[in-house]
C-alpha atoms as a PDB file:
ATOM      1  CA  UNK A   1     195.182 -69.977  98.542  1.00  0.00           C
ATOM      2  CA  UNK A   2     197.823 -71.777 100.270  1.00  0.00           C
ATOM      3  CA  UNK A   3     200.560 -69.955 101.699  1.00  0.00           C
ATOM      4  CA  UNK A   4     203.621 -70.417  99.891  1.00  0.00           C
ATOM      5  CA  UNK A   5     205.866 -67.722 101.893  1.00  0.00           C
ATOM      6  CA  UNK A   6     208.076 -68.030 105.036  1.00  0.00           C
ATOM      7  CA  UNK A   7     208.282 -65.238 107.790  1.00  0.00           C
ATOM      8  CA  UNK A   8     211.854 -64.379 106.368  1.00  0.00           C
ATOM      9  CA  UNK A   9     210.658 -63.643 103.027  1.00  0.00           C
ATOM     10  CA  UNK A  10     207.881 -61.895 104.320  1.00  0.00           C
ATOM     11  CA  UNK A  11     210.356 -59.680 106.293  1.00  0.00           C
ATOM     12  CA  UNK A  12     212.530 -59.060 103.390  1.00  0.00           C
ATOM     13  CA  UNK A  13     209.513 -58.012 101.479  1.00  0.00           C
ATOM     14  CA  UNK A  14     207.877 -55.607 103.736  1.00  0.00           C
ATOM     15  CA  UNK A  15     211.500 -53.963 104.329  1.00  0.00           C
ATOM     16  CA  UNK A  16     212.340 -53.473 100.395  1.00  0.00           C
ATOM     17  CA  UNK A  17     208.491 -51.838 100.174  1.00  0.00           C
ATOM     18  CA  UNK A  18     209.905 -49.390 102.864  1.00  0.00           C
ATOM     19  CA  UNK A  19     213.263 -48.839 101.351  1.00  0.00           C
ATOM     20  CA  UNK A  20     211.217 -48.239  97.947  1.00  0.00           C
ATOM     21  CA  UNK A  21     208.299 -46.025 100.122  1.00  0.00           C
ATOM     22  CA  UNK A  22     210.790 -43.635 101.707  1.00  0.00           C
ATOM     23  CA  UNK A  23     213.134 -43.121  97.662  1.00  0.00           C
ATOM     24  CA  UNK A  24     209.819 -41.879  96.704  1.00  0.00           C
ATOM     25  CA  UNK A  25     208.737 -39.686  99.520  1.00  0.00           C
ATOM     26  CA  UNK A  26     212.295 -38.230 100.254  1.00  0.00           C
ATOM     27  CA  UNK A  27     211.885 -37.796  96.459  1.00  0.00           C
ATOM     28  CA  UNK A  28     214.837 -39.479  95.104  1.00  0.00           C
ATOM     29  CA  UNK A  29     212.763 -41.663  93.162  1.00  0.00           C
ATOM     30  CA  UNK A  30     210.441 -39.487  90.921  1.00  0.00           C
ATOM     31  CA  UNK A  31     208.314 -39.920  87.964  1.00  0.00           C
ATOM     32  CA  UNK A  32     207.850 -43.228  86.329  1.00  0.00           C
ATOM     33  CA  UNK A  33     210.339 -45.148  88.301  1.00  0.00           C
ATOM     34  CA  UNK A  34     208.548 -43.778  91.561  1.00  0.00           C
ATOM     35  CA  UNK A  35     205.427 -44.680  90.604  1.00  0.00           C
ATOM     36  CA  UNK A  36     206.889 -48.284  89.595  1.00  0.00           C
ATOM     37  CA  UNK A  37     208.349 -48.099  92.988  1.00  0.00           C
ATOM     38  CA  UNK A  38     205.409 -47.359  95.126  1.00  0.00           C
ATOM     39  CA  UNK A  39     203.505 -50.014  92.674  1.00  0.00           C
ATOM     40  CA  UNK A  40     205.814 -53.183  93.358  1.00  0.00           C
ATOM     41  CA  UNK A  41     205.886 -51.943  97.304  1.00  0.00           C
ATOM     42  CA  UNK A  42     202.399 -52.014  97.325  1.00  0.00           C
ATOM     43  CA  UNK A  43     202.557 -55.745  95.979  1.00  0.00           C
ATOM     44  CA  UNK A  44     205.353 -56.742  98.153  1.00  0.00           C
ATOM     45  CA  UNK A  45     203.205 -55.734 101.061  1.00  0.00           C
ATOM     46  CA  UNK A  46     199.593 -57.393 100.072  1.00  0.00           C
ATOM     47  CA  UNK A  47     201.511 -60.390  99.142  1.00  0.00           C
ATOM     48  CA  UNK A  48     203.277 -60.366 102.708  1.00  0.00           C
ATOM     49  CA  UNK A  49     200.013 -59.654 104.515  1.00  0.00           C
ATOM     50  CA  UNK A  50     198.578 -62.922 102.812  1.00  0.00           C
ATOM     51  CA  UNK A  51     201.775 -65.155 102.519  1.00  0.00           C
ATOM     52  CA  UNK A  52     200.958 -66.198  99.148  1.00  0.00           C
ATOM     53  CA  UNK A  53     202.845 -65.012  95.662  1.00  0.00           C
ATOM     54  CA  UNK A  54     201.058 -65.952  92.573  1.00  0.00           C
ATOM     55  CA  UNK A  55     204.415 -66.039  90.809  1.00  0.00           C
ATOM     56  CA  UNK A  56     205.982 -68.066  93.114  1.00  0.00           C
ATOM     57  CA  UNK A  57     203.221 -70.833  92.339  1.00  0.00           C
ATOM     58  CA  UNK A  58     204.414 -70.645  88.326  1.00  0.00           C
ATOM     59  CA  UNK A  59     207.616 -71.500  89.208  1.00  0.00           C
ATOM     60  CA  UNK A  60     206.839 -73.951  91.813  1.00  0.00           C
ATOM     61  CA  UNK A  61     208.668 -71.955  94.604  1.00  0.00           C
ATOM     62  CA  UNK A  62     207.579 -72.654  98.780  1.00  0.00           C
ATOM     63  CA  UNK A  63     209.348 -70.633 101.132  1.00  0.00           C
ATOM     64  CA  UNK A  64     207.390 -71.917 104.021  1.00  0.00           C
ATOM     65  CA  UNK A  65     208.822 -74.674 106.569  1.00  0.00           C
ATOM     66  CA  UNK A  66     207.289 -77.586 106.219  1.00  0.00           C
ATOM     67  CA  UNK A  67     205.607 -79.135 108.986  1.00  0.00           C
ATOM     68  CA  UNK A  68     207.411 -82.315 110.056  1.00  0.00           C
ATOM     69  CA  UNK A  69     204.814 -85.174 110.932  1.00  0.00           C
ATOM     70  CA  UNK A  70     205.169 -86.985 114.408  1.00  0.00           C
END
């Protein structure tokens, strides 16, 4: 896998999965759309910890700076 995130939209990701972490343990988000919450914050973080989104790659999107050479 190449990484196809940049540290800013790795921020913004982990920081929405907390926003969507604490609506369902303060219990403002309950039932389905909780469980949809905790689901896509759980995906927001993995794909932060690795720096690569799969969907990103179907629609050709790179976040990450790219290295300048010389």
């Amino acid at each position: 896998m190449k990484s196809n995130m940049g540290n800013a939209d790795r921020i913004i990701r982990v920081l929405v999965a907390a926003v969507f972490a604490w609506l369902y343990f303060s219990g403002t988000g309950t039932g389905t759309l909780g469980l949809i919450l905790v689901i896509w914050g759980g995906v927001f973080v993995l794909t932060s910890l690795f720096s690569f989104c799969p969907l990103y790659t179907l629609v050709e999107v790179n976040t990450c700076r790219r290295k300048q050479a010389g």
